[in-house]
Protein backbone atom coordinates (compact mmCIF):
# COMPACT_ATOMS: atom_id res chain seq x y z
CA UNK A 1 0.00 0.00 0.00
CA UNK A 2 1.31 3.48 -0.66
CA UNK A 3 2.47 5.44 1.85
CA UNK A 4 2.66 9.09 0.82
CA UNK A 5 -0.89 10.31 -0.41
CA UNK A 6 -1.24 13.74 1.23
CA UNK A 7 -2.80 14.78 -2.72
CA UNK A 8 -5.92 12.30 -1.64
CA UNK A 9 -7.06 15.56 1.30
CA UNK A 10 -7.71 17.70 -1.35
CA UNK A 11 -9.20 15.30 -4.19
CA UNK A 12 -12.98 14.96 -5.23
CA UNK A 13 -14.99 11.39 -4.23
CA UNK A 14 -17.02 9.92 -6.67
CA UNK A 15 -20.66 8.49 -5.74
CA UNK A 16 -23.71 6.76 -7.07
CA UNK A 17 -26.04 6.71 -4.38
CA UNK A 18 -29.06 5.81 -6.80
CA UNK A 19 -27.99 2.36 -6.99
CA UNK A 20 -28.25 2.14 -3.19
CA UNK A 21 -31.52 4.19 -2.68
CA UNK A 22 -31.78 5.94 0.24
CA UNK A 23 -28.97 4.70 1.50
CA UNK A 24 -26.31 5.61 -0.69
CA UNK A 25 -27.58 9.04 0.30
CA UNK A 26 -26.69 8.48 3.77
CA UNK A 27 -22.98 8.58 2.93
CA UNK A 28 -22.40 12.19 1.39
CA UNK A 29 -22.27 14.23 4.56
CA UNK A 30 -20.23 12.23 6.42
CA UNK A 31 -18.13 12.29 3.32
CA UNK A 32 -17.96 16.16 3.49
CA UNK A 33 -16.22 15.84 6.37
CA UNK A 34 -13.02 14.82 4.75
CA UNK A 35 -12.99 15.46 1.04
CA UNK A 36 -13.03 19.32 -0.21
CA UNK A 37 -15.86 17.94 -2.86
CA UNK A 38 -17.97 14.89 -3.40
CA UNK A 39 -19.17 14.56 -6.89
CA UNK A 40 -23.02 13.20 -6.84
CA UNK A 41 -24.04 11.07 -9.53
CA UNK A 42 -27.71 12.05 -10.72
CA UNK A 43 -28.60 13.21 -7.13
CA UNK A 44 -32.48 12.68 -6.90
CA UNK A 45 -34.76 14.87 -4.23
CA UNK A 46 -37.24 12.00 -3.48
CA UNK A 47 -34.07 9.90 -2.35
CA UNK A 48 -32.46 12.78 -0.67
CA UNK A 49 -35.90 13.05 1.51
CA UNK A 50 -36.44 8.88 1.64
CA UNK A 51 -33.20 9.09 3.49
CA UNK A 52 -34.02 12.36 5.75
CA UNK A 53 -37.07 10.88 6.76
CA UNK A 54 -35.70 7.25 7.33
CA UNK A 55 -35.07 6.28 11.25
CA UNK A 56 -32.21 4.02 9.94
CA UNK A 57 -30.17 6.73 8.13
CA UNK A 58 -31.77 10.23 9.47
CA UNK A 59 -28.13 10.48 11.56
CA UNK A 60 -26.25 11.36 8.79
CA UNK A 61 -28.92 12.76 6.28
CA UNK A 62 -28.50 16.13 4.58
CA UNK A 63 -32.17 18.20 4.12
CA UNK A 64 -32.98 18.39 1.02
CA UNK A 65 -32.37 22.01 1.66
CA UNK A 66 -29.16 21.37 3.34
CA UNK A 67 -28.30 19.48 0.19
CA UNK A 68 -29.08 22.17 -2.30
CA UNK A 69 -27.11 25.08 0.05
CA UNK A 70 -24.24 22.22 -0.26
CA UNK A 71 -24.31 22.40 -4.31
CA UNK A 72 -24.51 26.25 -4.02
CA UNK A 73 -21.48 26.12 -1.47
CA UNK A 74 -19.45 23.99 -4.38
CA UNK A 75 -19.26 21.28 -1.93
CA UNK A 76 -21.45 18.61 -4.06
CA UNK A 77 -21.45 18.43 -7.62
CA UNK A 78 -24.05 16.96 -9.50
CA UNK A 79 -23.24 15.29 -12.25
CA UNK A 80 -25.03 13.25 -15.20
CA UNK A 81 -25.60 12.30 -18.27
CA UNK A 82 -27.28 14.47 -20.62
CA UNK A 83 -30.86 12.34 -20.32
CA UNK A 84 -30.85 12.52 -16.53
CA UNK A 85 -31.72 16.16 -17.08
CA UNK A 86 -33.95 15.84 -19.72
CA UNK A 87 -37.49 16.46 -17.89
CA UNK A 88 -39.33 14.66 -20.81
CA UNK A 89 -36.81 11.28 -20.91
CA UNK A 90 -36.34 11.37 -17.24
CA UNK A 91 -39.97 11.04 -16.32
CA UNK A 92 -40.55 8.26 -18.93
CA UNK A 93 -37.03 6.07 -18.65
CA UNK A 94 -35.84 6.45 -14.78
CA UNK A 95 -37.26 4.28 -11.92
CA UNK A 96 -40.22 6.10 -9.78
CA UNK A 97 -37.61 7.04 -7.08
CA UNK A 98 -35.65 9.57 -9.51
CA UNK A 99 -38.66 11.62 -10.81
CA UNK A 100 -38.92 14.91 -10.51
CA UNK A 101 -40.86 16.21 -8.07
CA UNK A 102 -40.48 19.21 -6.88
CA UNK A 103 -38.50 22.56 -7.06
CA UNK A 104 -34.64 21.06 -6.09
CA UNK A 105 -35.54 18.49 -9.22
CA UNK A 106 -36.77 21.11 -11.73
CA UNK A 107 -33.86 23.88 -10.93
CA UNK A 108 -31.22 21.25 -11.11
CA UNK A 109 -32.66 20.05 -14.74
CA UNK A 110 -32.30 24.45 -15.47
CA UNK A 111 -29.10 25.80 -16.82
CA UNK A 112 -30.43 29.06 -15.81
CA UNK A 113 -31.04 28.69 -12.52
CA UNK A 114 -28.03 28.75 -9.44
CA UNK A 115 -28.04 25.12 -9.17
CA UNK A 116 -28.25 24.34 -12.27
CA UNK A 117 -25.64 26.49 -13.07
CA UNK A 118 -23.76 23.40 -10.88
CA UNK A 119 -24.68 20.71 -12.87
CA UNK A 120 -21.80 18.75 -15.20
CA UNK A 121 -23.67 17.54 -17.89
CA UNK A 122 -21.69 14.76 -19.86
CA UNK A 123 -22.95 13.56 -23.23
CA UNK A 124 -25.27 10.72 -23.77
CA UNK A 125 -22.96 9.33 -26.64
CA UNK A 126 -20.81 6.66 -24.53
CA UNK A 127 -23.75 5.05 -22.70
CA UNK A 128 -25.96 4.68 -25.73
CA UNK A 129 -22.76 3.83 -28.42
CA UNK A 130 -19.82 2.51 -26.39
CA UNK A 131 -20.54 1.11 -22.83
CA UNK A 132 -23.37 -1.58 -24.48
CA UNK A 133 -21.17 -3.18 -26.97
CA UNK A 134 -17.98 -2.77 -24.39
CA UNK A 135 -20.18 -4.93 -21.67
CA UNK A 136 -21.75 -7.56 -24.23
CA UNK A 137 -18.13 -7.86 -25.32
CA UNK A 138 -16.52 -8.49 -21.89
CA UNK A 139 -19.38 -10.88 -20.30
CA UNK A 140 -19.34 -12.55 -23.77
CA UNK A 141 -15.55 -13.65 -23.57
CA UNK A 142 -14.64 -13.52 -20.04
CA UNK A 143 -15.17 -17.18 -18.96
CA UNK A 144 -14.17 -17.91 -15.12
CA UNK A 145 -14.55 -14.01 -14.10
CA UNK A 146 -18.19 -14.35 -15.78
CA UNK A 147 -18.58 -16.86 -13.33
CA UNK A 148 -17.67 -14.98 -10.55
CA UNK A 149 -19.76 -12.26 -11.28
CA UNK A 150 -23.05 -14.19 -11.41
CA UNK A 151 -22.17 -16.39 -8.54
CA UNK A 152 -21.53 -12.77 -6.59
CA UNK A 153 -25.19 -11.89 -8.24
CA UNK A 154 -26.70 -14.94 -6.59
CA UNK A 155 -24.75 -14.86 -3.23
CA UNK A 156 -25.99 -10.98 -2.93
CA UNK A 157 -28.04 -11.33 0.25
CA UNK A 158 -30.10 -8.67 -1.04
CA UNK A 159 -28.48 -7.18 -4.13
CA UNK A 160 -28.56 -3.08 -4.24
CA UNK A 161 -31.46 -1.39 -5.02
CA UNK A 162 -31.34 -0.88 -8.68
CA UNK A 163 -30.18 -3.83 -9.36
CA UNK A 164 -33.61 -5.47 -7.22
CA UNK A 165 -35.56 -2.80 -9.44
CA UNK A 166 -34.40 -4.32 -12.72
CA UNK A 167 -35.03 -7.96 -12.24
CA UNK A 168 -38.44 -7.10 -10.49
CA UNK A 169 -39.22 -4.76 -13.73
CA UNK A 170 -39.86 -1.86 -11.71
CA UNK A 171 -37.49 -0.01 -14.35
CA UNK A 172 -36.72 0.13 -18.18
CA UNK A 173 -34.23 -1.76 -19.63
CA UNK A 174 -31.40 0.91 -20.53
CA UNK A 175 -32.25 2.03 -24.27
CA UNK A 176 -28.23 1.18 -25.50
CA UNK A 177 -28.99 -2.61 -23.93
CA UNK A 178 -32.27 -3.26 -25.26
CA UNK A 179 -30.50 -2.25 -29.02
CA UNK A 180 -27.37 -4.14 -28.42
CA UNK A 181 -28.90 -7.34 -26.37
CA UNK A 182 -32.04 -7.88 -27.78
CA UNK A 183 -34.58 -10.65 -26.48
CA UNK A 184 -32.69 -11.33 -23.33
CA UNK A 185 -34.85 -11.48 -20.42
CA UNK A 186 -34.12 -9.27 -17.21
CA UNK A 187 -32.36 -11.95 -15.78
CA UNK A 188 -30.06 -12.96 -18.45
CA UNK A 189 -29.52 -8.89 -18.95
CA UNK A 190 -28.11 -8.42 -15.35
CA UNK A 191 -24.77 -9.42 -15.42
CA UNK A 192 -24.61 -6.63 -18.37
CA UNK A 193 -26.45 -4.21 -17.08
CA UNK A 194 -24.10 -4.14 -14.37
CA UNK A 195 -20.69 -4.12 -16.28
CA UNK A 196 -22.84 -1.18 -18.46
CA UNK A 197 -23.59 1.01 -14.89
CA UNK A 198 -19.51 0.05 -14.32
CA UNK A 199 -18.56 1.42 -17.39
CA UNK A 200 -21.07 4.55 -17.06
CA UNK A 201 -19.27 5.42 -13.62
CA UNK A 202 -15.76 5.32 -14.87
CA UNK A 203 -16.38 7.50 -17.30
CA UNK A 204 -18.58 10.15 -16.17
CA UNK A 205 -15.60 10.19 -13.19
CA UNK A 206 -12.89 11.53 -15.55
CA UNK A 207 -15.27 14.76 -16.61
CA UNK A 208 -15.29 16.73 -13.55
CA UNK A 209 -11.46 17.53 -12.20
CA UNK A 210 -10.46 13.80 -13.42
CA UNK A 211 -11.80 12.39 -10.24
CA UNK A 212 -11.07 8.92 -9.96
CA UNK A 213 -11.96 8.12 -6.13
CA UNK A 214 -15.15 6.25 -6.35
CA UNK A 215 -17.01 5.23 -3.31
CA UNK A 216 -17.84 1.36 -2.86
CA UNK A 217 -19.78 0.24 -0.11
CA UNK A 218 -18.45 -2.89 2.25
CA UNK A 219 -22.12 -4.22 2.10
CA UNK A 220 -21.43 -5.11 -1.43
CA UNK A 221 -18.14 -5.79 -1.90
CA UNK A 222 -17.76 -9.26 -3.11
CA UNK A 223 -20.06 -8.12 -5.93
CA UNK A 224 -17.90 -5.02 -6.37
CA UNK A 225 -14.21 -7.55 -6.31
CA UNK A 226 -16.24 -9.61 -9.14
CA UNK A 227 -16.92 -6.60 -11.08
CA UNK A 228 -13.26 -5.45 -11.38
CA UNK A 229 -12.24 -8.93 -11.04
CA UNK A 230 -13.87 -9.01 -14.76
CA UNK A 231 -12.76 -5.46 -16.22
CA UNK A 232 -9.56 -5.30 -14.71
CA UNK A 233 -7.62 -7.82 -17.10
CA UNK A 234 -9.27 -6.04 -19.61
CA UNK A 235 -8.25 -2.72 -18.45
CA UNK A 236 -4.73 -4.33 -17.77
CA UNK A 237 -4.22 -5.03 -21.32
CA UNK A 238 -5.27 -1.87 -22.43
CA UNK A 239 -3.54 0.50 -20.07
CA UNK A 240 -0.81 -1.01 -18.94
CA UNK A 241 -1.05 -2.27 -15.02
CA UNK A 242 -0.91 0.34 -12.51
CA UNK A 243 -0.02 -0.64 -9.02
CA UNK A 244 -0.57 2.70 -7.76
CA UNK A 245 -3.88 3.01 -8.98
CA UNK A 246 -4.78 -0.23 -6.86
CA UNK A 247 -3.19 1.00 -3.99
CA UNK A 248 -5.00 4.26 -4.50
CA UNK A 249 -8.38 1.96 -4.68
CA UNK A 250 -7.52 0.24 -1.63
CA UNK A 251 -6.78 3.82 0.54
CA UNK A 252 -9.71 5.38 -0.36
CA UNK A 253 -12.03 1.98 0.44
CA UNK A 254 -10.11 2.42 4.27
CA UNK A 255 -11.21 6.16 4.23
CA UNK A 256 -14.14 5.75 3.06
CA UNK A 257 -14.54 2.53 6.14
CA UNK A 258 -13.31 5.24 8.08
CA UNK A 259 -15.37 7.39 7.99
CA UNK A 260 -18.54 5.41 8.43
CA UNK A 261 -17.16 3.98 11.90
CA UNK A 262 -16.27 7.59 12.60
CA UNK A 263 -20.02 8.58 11.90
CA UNK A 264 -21.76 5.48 13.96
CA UNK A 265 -20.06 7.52 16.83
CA UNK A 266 -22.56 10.59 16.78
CA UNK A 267 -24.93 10.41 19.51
CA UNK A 268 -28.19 11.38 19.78
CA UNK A 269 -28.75 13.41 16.80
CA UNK A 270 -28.54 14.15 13.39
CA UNK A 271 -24.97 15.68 12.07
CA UNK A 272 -26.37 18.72 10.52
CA UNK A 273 -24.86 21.05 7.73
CA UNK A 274 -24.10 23.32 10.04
CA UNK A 275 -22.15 21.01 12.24
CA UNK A 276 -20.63 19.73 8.97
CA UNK A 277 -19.67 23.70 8.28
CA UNK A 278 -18.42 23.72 11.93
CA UNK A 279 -16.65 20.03 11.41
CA UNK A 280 -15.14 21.61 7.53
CA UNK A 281 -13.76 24.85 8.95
CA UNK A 282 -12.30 24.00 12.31
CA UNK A 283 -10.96 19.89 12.80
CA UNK A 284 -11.06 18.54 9.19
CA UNK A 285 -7.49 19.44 8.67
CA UNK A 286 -6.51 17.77 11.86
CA UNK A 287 -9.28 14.80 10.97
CA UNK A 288 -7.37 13.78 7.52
CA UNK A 289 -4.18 13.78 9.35
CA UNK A 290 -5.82 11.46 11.72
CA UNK A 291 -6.54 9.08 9.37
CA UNK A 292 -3.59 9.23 7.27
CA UNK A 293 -1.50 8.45 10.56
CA UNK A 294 -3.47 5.75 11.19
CA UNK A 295 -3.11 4.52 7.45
CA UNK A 296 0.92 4.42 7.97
CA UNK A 297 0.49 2.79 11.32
CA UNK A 298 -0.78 -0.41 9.69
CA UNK A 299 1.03 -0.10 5.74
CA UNK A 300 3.56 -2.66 7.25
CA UNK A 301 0.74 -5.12 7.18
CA UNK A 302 0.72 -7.55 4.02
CA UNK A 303 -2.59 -8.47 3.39
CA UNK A 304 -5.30 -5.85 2.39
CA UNK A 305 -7.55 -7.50 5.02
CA UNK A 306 -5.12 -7.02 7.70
CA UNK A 307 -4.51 -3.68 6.78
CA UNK A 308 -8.11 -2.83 7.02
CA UNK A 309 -9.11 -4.42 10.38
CA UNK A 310 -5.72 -3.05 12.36
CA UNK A 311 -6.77 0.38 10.65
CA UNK A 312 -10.83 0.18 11.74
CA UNK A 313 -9.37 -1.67 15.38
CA UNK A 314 -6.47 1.62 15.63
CA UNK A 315 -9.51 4.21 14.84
CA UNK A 316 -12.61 2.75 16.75
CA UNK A 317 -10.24 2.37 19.88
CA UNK A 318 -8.99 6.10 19.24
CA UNK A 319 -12.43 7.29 19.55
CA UNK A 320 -14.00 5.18 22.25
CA UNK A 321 -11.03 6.67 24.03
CA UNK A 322 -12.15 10.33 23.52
CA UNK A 323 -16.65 9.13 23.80
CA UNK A 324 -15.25 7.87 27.01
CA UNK A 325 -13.77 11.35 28.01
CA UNK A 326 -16.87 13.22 27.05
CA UNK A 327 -19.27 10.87 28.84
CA UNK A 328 -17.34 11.99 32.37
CA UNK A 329 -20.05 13.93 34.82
CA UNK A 330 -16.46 16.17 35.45
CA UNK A 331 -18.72 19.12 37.72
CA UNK A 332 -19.90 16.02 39.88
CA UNK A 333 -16.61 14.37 40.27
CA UNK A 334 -15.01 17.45 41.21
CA UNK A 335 -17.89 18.56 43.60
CA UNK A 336 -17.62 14.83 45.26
CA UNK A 337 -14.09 15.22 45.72
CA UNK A 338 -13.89 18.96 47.18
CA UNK A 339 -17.24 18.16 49.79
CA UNK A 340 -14.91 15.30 50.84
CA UNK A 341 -11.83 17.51 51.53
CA UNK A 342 -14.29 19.76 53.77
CA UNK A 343 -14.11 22.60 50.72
CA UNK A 344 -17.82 22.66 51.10
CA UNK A 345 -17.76 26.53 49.93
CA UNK A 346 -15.59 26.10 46.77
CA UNK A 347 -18.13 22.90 46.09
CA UNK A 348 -21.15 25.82 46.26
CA UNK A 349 -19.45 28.23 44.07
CA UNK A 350 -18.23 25.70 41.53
CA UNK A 351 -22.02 24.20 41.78
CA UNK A 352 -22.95 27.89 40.85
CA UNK A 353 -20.45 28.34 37.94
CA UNK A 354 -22.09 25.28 36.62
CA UNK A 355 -25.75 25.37 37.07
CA UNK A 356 -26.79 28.58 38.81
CA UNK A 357 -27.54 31.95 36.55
CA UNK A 358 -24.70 32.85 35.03
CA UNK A 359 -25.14 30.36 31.67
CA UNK A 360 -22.33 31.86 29.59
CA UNK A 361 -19.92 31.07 32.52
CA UNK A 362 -21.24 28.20 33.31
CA UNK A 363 -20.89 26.68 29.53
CA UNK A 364 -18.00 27.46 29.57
CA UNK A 365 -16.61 25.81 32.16
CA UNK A 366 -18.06 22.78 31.24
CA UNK A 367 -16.94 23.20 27.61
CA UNK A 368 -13.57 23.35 28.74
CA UNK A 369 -13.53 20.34 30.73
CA UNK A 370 -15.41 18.39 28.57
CA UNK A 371 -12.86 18.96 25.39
CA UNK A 372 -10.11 16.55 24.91
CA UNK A 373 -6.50 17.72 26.00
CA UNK A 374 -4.79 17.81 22.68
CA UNK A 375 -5.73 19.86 19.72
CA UNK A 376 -5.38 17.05 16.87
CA UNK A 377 -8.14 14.87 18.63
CA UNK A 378 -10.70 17.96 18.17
CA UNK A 379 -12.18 16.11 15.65
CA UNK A 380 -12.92 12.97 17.59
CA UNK A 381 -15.01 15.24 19.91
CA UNK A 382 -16.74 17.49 17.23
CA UNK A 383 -18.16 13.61 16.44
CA UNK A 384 -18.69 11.87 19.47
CA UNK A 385 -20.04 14.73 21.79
CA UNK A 386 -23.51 14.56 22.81
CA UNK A 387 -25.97 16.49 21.08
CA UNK A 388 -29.77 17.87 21.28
C-alpha cells in the first residue's frame, strides 16, 4: 500500500447513491467531512428526503435544503448524463424514485437557474454507443470471471437497489442494452447491465477535475471484487497495469470505512450542515491527518484485510477513548471530591459556575472540561459529543 498520499485531502470522491436508494444518500455528509468535494451522480430529491425521513439513516442525512445550500457552497457536484436532465426522458425512462418532483428536481434540470448552473452535464454518446457493446463484449468472452460475477449476483443477500428494481421490472431496460442485447430477459440482462452502470461510472468520473476516487460500499463488496475482477484484465491489457492506482483503490475503500465507523459515533442526533460547516472549517485538517497516521500505522501489514481491520481496530479504539472522556459527569466528580476535603464553599461556588444563573460562565466551564487535552483529537469530539 502506498504510503505518501497527502494529494488524496484535497481530491474529489465519486458516488452513485441511486444504486443504493436511500442509503447511498446516507454517505455524502459524512463524506464532506473529509474530502473538499464529493461529486453526486444524478442526485435525486425524493431519495435525498427517503433518506431524511428514514429512522435508519436520518443520523447522517442532509435536508434536502441542506443538500441544495451544499451544491450552491461547491461542496457537491451533481453530475449526469445528458438524459438525466432531460425532464421529458427522465420522467418516462428512470425508476419512480428519480422523478422529478419538486423545485430542487426542476432547478437542477435548469441551466439558468443557481443550481443548475452546478450541474456537469456529460454527453449521452458513450452510454448509448460505447458502454453496451464494451459490456456484451466483456461478459461474452470472459469465462471464469463471468462466473464470478453471477455467482456474486446470486450470493448478494439482497443485491442493491437498482439492481432489485431491474429484475423485479420496476425499471426500463437501458435504451443502449435493449438495441445491443435484444430478447434477453431481465435476468439474463443483469450481469450486463451491471458491467454497463460500471462502465457509465468510470467515465462520467474523468469529466469533472479527473476524479477517480469512487465510493464502494463494504455491504457489497464481493459483488464489487467480481466486477473489477472481470474489467480489470481487460483494463490491464489496455492501459498497462498500474499498481498505484490499486493501492489508491484500496486507501480510499479504508477512508471511506473510516469514515462510516467515525459517523456510527454521533450520539443522539442528526450531524447537521451546520455542524458539517463547523466540522469543515475548524478539525477537518486535523481529521485527515488522523486518518492518514493511522493509514501508515498499519502499511507494514501484508494483506489488504489485515490492513483494514488493524486500521478500523487503531480508529474505533482512538475514539471510544475520547466518547469515554466526554461521557465523564467532570462538575460532579469534582464537587464529590472537594465536599470530601471539607471545601464545602468552593463545592457551592463551583455548583454555581455550573448550574446557577450565570449560563455563559457556566458553559463554559463545562466546555472546557469536557474537550479533549490535545488539539489534533478535536475532531474525535466534534463527532462523538452529545448532542440535542
Amino acid at each position: 500500500m502506498a504510503k505518501n498520499y497527502p494529494d488524496l485531502a484535497s481530491m474529489q470522491a465519486y458516488i452513485d447513491p441511486n444504486t443504493y436508494g436511500p442509503l447511498g444518500y446516507a454517505h455524502i455528509g459524512p463524506l464532506l467531512l473529509f474530502f473538499e468535494k464529493v461529486v453526486v451522480y444524478a442526485p435525486s430529491s425524493n431519495y435525498i428526503s427517503q433518506c431524511f425521513r428514514s429512522s435508519e439513516y436520518s443520523r447522517t442525512a442532509l435536508r434536502p435544503d441542506e443538500f441544495a445550500a451544499c451544491v450552491e457552497k461547491g461542496w457537491i457536484v451533481p453530475l449526469g448524463f445528458e438524459t438525466f436532465f432531460d425532464p421529458a426522458i427522465r420522467a418516462e425512462r428512470y425508476v419512480p424514485g428519480m422523478a422529478a418532483i419538486d423545485e430542487f428536481d426542476i432547478d437542477l434540470m435548469n441551466p439558468s437557474t443557481a443550481l443548475g448552473r452546478r450541474v456537469v452535464r456529460v454527453s449521452n454518446d458513450f452510454k448509448h454507443d460505447q458502454s453496451p457493446l464494451m459490456a456484451k463484449s466483456w461478459v461474452g468472452q470472459a469465462g471464469h470471471q463471468q462466473r464470478c460475477l453471477m455467482s456474486a449476483l446470486e450470493d448478494v443477500v439482497s443485491l442493491p437497489s437498482r439492481y432489485d428494481d431491474f429484475v423485479k421490472g420496476r425499471v426500463p431496460i437501458p435504451v443502449g442494452l435493449e438495441a445491443h442485447l435484444p430478447g434477453l430477459d431481465r435476468s439474463a440482462l443483469l450481469p450486463y447491465l451491471v458491467l454497463y452502470d460500471f462502465l457509465n461510472n468510470k467515465h462520467v468520473m474523468g469529466v469533472e477535475g479527473h476524479t477517480n476516487l469512487h465510493v464502494e460500499y463494504t455491504d457489497y463488496a464481493d459483488l464489487y471484487g467480481a466486477i473489477h475482477g472481470l474489467v480489470a484484465p481487460v483494463f490491464a491489457t489496455q492501459q498497462g497495469s498500474d499498481p498505484r492506482a490499486l493501492a489508491r483503490a484500496e486507501i480510499v475503500g479504508l477512508i471511506t470505512d473510516g469514515i462510516r465507523l467515525s459517523c456510527r459515533h454521533v450520539e443522539f442526533g442528526r450531524l447537521t450542515l451546520e455542524e458539517i460547516s463547523e466540522f469543515r472549517m475548524t478539525v477537518r485538517a486535523s481529521f485527515v491527518s488522523s486518518i492518514f497516521t493511522f493509514l501508515r500505522n498499519v502499511g507494514h501489514l501484508d494483506a489488504p484485510e489485515a490492513r483494514r481491520e488493524a486500521f478500523l481496530e487503531r480508529l474505533e479504539r482512538h475514539l471510544e477513548v475520547v466518547q469515554r472522556h466526554v461521557r465523564i459527569d467532570v462538575e460532579s466528580v469534582l464537587q464529590s471530591l472537594l465536599s470530601q476535603l471539607g471545601l464545602a464553599f468552593v463545592s457551592n461556588v463551583l455548583a454555581d459556575c455550573f448550574y446557577g444563573p450565570q449560563s455563559s460562565r457556566r458553559g463554559r466551564i463545562h466546555h472546557a472540561l469536557q474537550r479533549p487535552i490535545w488539539k489534533h483529537e478535536r475532531w474525535a469530539y466534534q463527532l462523538v459529543r452529545g448532542r440535542k
